[in-house]
PDB file of N, CA and C in Angstrom:
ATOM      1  N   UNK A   1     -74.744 -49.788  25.863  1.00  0.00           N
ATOM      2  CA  UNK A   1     -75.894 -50.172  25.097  1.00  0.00           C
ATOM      3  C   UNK A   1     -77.142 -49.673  25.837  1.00  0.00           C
ATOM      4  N   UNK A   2     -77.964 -48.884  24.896  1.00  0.00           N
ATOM      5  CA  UNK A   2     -79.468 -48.326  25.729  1.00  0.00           C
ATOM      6  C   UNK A   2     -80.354 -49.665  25.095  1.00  0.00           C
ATOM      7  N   UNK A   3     -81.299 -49.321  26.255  1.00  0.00           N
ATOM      8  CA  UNK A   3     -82.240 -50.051  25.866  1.00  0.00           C
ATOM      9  C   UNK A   3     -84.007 -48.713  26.079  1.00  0.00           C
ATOM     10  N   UNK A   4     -84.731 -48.961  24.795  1.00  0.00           N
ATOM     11  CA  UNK A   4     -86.075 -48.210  25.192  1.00  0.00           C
ATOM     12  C   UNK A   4     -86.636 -49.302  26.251  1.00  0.00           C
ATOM     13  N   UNK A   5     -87.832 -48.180  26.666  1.00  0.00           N
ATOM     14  CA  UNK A   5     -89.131 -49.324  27.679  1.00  0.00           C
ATOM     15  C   UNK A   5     -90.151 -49.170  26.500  1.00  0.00           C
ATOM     16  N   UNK A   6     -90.411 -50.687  26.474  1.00  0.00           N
ATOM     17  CA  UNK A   6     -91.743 -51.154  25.684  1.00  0.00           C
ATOM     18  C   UNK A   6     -92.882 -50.620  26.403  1.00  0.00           C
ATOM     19  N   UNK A   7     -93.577 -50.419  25.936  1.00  0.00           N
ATOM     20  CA  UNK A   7     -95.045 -50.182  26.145  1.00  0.00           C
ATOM     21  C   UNK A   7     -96.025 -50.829  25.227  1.00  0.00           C
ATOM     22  N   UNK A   8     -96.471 -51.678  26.117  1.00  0.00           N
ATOM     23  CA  UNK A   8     -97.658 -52.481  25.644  1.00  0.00           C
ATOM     24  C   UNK A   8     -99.052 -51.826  25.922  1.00  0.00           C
ATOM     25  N   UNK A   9     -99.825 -51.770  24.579  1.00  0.00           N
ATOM     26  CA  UNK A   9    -101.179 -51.361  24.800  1.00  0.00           C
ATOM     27  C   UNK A   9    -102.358 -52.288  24.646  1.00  0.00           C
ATOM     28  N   UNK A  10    -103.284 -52.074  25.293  1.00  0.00           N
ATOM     29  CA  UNK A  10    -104.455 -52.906  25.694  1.00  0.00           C
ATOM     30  C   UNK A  10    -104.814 -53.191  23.775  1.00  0.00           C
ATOM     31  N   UNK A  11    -105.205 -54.252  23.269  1.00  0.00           N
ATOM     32  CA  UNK A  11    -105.686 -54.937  22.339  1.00  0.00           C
ATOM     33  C   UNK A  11    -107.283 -54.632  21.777  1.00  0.00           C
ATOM     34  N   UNK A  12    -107.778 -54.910  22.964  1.00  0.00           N
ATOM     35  CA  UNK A  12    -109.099 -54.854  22.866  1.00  0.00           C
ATOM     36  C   UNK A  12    -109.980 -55.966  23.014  1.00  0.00           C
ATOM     37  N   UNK A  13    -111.017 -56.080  23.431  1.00  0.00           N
ATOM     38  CA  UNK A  13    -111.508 -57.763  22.944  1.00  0.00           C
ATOM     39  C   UNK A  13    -111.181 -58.341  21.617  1.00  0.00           C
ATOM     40  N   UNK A  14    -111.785 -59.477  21.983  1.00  0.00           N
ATOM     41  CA  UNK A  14    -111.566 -60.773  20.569  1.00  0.00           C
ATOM     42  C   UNK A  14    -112.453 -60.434  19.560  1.00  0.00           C
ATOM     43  N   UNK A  15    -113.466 -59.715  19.325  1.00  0.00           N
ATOM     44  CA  UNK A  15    -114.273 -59.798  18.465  1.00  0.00           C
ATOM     45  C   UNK A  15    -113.887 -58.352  17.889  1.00  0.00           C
ATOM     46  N   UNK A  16    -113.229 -57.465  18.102  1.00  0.00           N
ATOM     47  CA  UNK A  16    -112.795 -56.481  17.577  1.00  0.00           C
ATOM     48  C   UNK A  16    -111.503 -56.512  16.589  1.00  0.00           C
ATOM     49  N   UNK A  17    -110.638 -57.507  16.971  1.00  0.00           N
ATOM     50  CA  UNK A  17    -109.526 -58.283  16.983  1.00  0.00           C
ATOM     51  C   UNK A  17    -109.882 -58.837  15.310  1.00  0.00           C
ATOM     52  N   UNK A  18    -110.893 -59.488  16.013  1.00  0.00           N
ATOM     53  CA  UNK A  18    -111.599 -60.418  14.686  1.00  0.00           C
ATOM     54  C   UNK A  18    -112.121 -59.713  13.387  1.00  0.00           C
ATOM     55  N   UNK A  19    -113.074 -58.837  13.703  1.00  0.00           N
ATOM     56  CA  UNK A  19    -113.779 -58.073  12.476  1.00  0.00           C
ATOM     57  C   UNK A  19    -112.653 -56.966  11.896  1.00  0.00           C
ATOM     58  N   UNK A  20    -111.481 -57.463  11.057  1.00  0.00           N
ATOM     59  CA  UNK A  20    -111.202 -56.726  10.418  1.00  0.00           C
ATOM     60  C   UNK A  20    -111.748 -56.657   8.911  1.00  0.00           C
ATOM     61  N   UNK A  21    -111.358 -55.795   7.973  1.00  0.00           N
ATOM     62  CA  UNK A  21    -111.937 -55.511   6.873  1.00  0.00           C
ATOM     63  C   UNK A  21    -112.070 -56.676   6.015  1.00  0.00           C
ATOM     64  N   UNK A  22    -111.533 -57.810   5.797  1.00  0.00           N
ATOM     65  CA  UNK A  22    -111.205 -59.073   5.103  1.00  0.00           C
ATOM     66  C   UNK A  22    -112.197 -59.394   5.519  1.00  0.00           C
ATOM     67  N   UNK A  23    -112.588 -59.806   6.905  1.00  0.00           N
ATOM     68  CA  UNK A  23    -113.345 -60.754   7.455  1.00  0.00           C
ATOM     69  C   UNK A  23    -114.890 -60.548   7.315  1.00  0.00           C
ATOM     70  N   UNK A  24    -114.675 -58.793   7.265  1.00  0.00           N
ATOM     71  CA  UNK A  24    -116.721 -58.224   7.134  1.00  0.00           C
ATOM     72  C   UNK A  24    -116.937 -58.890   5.828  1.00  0.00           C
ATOM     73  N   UNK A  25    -115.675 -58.881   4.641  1.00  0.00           N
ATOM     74  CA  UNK A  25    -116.098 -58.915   3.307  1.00  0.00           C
ATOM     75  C   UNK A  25    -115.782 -60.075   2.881  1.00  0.00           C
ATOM     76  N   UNK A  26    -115.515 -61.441   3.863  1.00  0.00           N
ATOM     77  CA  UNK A  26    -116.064 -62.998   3.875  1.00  0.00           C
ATOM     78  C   UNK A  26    -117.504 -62.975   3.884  1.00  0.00           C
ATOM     79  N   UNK A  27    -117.528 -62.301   5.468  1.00  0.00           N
ATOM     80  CA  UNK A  27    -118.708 -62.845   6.008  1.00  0.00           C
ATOM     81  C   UNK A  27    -119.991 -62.086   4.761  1.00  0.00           C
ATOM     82  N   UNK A  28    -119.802 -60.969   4.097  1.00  0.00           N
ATOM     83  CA  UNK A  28    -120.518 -60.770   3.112  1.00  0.00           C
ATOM     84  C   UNK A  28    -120.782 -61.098   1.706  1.00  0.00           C
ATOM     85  N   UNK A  29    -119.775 -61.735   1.031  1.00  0.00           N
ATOM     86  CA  UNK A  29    -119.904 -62.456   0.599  1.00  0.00           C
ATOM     87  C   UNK A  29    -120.269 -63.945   0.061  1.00  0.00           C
ATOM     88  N   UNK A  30    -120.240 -64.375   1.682  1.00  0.00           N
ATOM     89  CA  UNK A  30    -120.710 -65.814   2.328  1.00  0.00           C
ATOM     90  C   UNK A  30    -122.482 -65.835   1.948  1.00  0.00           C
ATOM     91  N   UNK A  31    -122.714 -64.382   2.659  1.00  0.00           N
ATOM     92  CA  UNK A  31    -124.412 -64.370   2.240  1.00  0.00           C
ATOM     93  C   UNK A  31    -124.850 -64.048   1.203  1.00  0.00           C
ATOM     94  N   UNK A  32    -124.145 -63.423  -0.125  1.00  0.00           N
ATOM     95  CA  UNK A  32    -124.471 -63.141  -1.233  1.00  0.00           C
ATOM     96  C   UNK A  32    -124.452 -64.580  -2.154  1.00  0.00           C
ATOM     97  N   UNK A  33    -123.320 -65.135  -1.223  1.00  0.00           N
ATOM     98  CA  UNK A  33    -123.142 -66.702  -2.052  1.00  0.00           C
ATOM     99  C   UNK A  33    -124.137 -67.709  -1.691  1.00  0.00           C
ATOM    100  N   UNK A  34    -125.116 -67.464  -0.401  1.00  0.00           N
ATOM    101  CA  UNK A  34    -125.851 -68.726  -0.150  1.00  0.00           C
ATOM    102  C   UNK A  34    -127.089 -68.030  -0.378  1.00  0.00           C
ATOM    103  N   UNK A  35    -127.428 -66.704  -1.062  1.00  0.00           N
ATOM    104  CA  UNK A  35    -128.684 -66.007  -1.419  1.00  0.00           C
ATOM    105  C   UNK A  35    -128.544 -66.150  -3.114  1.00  0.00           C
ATOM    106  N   UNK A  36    -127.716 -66.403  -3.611  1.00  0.00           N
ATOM    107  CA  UNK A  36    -127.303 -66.576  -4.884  1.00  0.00           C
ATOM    108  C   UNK A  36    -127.704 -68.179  -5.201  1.00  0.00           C
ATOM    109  N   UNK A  37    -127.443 -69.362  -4.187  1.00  0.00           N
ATOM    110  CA  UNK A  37    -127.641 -70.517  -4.104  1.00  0.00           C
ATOM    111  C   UNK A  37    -129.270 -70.983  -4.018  1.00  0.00           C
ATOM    112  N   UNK A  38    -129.466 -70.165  -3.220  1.00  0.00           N
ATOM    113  CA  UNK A  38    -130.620 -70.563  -3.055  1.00  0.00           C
ATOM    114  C   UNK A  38    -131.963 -69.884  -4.104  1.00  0.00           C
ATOM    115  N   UNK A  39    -131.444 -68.799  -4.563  1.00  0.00           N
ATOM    116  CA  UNK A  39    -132.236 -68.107  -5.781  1.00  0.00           C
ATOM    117  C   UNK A  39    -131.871 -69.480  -6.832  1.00  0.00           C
ATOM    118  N   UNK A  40    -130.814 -69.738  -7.049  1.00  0.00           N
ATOM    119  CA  UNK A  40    -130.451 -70.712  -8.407  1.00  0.00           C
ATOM    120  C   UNK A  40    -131.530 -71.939  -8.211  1.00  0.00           C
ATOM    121  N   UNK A  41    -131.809 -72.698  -6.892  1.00  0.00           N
ATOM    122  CA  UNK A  41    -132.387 -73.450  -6.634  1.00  0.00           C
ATOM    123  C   UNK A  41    -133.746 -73.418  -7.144  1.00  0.00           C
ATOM    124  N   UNK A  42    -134.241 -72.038  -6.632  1.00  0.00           N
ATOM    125  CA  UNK A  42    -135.799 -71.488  -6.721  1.00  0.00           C
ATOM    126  C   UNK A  42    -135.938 -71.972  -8.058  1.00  0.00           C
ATOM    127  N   UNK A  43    -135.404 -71.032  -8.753  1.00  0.00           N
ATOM    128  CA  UNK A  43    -135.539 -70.322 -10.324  1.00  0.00           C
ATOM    129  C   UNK A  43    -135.367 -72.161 -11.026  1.00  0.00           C
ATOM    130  N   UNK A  44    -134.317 -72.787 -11.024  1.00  0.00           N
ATOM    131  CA  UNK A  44    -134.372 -74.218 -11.626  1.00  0.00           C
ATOM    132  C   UNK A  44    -134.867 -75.174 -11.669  1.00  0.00           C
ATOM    133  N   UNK A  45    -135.654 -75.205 -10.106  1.00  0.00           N
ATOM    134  CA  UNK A  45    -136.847 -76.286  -9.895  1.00  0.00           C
ATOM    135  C   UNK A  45    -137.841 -75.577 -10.698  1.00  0.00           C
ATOM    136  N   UNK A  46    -138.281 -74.190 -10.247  1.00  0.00           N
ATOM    137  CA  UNK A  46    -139.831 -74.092 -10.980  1.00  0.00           C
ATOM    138  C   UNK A  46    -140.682 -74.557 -10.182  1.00  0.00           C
ATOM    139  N   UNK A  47    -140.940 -74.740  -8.857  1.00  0.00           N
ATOM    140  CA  UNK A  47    -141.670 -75.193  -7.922  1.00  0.00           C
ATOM    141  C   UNK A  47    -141.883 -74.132  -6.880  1.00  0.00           C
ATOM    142  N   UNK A  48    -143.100 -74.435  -5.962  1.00  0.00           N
ATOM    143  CA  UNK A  48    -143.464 -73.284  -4.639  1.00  0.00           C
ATOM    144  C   UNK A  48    -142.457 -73.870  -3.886  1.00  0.00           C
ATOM    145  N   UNK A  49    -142.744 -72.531  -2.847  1.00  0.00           N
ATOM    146  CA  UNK A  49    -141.902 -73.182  -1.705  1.00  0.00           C
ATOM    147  C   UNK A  49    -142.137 -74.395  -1.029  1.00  0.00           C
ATOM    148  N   UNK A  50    -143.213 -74.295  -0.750  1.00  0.00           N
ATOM    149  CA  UNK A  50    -143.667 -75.563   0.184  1.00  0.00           C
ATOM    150  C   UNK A  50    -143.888 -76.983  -0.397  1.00  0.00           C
ATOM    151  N   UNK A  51    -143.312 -77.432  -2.422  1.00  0.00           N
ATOM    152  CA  UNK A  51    -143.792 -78.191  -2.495  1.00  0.00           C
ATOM    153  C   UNK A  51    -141.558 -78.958  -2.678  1.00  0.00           C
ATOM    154  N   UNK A  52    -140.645 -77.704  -2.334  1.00  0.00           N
ATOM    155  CA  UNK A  52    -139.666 -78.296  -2.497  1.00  0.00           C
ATOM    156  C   UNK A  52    -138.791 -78.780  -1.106  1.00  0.00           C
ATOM    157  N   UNK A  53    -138.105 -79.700  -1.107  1.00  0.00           N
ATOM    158  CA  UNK A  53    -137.295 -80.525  -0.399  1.00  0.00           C
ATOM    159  C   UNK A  53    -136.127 -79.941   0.748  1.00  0.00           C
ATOM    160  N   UNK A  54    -136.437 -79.884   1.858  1.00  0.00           N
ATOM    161  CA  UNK A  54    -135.718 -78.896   2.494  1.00  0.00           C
ATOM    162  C   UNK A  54    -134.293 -79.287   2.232  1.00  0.00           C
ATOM    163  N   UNK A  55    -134.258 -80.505   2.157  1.00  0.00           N
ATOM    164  CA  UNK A  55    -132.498 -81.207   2.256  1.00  0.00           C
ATOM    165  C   UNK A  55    -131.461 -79.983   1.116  1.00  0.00           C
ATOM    166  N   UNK A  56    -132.495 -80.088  -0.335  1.00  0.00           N
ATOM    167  CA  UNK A  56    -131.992 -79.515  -1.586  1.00  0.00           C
ATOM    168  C   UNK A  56    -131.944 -77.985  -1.220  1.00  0.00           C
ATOM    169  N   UNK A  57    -133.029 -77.725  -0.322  1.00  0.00           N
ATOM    170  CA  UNK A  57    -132.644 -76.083   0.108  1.00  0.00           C
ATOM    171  C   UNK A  57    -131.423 -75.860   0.694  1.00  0.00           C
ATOM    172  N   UNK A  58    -131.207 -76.669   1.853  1.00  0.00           N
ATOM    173  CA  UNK A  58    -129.890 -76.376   2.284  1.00  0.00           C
ATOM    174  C   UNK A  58    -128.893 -76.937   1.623  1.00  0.00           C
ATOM    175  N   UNK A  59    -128.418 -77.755   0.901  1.00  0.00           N
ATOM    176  CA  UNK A  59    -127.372 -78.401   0.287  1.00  0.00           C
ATOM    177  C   UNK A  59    -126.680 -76.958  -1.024  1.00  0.00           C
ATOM    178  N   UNK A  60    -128.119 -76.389  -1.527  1.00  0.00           N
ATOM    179  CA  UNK A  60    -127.546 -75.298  -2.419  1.00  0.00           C
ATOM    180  C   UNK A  60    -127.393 -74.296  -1.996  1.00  0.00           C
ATOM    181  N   UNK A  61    -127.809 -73.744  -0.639  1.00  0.00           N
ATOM    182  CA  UNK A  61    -127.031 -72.890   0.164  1.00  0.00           C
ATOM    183  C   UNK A  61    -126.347 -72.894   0.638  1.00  0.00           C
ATOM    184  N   UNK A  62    -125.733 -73.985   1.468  1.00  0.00           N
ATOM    185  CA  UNK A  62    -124.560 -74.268   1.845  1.00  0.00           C
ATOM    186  C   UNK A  62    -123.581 -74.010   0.595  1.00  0.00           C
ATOM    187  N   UNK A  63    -123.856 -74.827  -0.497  1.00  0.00           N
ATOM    188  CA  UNK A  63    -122.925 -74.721  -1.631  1.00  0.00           C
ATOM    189  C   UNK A  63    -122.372 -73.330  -2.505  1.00  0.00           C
ATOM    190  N   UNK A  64    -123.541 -72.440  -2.148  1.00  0.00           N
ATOM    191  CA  UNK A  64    -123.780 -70.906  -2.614  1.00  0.00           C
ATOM    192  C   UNK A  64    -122.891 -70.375  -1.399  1.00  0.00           C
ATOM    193  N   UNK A  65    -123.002 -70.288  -0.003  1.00  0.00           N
ATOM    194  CA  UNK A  65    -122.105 -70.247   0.596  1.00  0.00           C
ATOM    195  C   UNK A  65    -120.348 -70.388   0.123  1.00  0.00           C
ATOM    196  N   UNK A  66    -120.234 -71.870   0.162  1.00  0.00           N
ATOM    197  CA  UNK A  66    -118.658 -72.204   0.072  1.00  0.00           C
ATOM    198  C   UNK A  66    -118.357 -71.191  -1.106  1.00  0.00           C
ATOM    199  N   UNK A  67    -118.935 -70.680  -2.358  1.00  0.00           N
ATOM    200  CA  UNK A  67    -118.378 -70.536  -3.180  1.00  0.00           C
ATOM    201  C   UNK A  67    -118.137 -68.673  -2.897  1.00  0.00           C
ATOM    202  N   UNK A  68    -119.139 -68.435  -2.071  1.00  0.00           N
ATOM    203  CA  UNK A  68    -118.719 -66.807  -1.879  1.00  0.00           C
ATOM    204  C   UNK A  68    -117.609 -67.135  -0.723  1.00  0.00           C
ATOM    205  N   UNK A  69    -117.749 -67.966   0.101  1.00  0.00           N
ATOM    206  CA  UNK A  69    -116.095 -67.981   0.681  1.00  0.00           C
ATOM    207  C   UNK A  69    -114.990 -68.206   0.163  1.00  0.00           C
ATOM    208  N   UNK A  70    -114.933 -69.129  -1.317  1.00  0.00           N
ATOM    209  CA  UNK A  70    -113.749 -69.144  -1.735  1.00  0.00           C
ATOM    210  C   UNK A  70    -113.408 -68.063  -2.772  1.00  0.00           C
ATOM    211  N   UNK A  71    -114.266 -67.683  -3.229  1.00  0.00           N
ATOM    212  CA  UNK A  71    -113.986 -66.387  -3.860  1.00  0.00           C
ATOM    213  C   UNK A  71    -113.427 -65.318  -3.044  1.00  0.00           C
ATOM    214  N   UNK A  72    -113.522 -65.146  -1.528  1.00  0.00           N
ATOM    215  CA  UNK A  72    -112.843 -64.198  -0.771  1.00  0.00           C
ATOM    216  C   UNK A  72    -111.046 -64.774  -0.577  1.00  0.00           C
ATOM    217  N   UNK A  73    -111.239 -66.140  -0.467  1.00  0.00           N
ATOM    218  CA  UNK A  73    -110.172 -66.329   0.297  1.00  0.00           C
ATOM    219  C   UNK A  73    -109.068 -67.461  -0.930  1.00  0.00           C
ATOM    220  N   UNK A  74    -109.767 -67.779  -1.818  1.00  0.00           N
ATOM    221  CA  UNK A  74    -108.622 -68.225  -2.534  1.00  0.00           C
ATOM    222  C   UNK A  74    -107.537 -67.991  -2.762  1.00  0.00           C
ATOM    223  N   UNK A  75    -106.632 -68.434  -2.935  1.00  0.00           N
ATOM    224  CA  UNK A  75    -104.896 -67.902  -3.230  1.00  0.00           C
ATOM    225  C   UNK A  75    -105.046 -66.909  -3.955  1.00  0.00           C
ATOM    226  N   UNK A  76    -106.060 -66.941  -5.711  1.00  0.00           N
ATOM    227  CA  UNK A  76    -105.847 -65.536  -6.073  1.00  0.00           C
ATOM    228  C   UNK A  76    -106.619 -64.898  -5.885  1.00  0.00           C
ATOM    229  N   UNK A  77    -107.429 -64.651  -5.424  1.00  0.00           N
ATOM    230  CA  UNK A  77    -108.002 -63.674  -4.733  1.00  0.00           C
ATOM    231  C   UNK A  77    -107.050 -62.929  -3.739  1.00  0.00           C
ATOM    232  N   UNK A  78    -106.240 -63.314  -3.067  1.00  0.00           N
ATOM    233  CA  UNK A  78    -105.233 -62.827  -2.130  1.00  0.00           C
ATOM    234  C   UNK A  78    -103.958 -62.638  -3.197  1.00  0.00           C
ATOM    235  N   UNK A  79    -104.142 -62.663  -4.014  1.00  0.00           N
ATOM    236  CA  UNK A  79    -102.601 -62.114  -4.953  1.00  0.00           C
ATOM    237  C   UNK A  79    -101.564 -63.163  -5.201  1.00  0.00           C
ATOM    238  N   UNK A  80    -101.755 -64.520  -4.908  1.00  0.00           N
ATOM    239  CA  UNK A  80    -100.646 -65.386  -4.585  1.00  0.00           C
ATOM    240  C   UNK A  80    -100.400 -66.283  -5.760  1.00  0.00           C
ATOM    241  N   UNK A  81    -101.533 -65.852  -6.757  1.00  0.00           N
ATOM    242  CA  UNK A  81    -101.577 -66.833  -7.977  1.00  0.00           C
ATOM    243  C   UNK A  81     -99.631 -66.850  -8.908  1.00  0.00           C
TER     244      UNK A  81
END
């Protein structure tokens, strides 16, 4: 019985590791979703900036957020439906 020699190659750092193609097009979508949130906000109050509620600013960006993340990563979005 032969056996080959493995050869292990260097990886690279963690953040190279990390940014594969899925992940650029979370993280871009993440900001289209909390720039999308926060336009919806603008446009529905009808108010300046300075006369609206920071809490409601972030609550609909955050929320504009989650939804461009689950649009990346939902089951069907990944084919699993």
């Amino acid at each position: 019985m032969e056996f080959q020699k493995l050869e292990l190659k260097p990886t690279g750092n963690w953040l190279k590791r990390l940014m594969t193609n899925h992940t650029k097009k979370t993280i871009v979508y993440i900001v289209i979703g909390a720039i999308a949130g926060f336009a919806f906000y603008y446009i529905t109050e009808g108010r300046f900036l300075m006369n609206m509620q920071s809490d409601h600013i972030i609550k609909n960006t955050l929320m504009g957020a989650f939804i461009g993340f689950f649009i990346t990563n939902s089951p069907c979005a990944r084919g699993k439906c």
